[in-house]
Protein backbone atom coordinates (compact mmCIF):
# COMPACT_ATOMS: atom_id res chain seq x y z
CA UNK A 1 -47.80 42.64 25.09
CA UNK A 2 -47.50 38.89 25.86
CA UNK A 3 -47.47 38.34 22.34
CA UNK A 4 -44.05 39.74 22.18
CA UNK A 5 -42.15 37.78 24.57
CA UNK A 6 -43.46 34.50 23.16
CA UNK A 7 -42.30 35.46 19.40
CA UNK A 8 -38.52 36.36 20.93
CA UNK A 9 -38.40 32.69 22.59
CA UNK A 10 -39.53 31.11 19.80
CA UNK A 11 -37.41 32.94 17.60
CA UNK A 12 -34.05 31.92 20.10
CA UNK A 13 -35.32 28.45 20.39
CA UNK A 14 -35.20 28.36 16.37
CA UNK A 15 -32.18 29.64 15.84
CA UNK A 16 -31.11 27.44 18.82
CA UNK A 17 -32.35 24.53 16.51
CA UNK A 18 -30.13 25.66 13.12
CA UNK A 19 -27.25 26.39 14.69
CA UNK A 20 -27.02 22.79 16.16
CA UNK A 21 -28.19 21.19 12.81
CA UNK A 22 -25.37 22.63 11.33
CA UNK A 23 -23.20 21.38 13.91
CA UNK A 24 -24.18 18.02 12.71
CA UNK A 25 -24.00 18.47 9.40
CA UNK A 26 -20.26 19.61 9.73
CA UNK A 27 -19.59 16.45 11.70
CA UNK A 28 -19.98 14.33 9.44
CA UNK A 29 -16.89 12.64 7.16
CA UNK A 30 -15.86 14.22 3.95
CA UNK A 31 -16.47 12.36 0.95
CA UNK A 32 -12.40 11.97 0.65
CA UNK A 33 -13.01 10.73 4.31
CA UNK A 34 -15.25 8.23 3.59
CA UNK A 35 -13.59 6.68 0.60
CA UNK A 36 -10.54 6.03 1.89
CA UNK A 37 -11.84 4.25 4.87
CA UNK A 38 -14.15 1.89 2.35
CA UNK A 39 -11.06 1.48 0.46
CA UNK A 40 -9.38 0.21 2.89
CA UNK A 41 -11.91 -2.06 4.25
CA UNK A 42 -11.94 -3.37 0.55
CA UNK A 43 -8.14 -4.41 0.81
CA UNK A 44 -8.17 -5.87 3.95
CA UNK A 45 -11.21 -7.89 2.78
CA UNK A 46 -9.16 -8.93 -0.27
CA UNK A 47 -6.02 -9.82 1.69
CA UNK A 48 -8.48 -12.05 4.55
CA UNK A 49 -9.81 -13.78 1.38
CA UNK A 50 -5.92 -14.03 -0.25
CA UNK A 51 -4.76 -15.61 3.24
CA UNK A 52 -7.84 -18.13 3.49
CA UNK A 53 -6.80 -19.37 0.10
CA UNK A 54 -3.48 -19.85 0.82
CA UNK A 55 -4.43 -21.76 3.87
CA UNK A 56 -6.72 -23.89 2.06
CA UNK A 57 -3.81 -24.87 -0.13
CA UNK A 58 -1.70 -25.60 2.20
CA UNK A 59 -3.96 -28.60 4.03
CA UNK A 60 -4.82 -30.29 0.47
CA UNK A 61 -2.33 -31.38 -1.50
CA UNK A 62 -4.81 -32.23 -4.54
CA UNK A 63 -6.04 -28.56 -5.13
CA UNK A 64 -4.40 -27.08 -8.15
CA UNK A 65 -1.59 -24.04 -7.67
CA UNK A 66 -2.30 -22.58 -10.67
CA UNK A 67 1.28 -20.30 -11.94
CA UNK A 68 1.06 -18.02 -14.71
CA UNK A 69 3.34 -15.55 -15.79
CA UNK A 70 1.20 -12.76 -14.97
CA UNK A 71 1.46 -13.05 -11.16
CA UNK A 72 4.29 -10.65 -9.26
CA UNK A 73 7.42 -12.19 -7.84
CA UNK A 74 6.47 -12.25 -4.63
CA UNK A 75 3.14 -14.30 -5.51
CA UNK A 76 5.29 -16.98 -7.25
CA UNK A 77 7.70 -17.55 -4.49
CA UNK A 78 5.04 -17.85 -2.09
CA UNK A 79 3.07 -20.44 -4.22
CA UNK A 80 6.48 -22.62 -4.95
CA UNK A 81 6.96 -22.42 -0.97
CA UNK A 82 3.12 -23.72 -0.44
CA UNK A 83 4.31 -26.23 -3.30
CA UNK A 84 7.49 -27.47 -1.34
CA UNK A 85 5.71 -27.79 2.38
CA UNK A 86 2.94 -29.78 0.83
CA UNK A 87 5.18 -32.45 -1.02
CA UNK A 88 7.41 -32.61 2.24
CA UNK A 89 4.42 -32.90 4.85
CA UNK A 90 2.34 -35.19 2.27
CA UNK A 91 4.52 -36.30 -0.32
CA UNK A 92 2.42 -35.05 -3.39
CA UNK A 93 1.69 -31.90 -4.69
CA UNK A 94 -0.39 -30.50 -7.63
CA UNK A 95 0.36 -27.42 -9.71
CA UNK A 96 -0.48 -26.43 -12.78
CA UNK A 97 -2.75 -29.41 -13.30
CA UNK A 98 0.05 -32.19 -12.94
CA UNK A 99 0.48 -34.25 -9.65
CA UNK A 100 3.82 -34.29 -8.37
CA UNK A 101 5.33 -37.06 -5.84
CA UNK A 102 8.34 -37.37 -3.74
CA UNK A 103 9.96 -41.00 -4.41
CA UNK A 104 11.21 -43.17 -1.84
CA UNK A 105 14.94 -41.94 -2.31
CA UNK A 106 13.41 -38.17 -2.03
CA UNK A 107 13.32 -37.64 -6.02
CA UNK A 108 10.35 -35.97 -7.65
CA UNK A 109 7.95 -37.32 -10.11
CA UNK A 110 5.06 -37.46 -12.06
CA UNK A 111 3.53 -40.71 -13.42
CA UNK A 112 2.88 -40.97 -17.20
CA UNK A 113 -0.19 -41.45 -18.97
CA UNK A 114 1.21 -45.26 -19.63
CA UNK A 115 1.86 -45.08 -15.37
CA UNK A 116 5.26 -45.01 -15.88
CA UNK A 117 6.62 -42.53 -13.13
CA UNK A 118 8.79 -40.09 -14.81
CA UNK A 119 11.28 -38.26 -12.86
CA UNK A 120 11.30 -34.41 -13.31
């Protein structure tokens, strides 16, 4: 007769158990869910390390801007503006492996292999 009580408690208490494992189970994020969120950790990652670049360019005149025709619109403009500030705030710029200066009456050019400064 005790026997019987015991067996309906522990048969509640399991089912008690289940029910609320499921309830965590159908917490958790979707697989849709979860990938977009990575994804977009992944872009803002990629635009933090796009911006850091760009900044690093900006302070040294002597690090190559590399232009190419594969690179949008929008990425050339921003490069030829990164090109501009640096050879007014320091007077030389380099991009696509040639040093460029700004010459005393605000020309720009680029000294020769002879050293013969060449006006572009």
């Amino acid at each position: 007769m005790k026997l019987i009580p015991i067996l309906i408690i522990v048969i509640f208490f399991y089912i008690f158990l289940t029910l609320k494992k499921r309830k965590k189970f159908s917490n958790r994020k979707t697989l849709i869910e979860r990938f977009k969120k990575r994804f977009k950790n992944i872009n803002v990652r990629r635009k933090r390390i796009s911006e850091e670049f760009t900044n690093s360019l900006l302070l040294d005149p002597c690090k190559n801007i590399p232009l190419g025709t594969w690179y949008s619109e929008d990425e050339l403009r921003e490069k030829a503006d990164i090109h501009r500030s640096r050879l007014s705030k320091f007077g030389k710029s380099k991009i696509n492996g040639e040093m460029l200066f700004v010459g005393p009456k605000g020309g720009i050019y680029k000294i020769s292999g002879d050293g013969k400064k060449k006006y572009v």
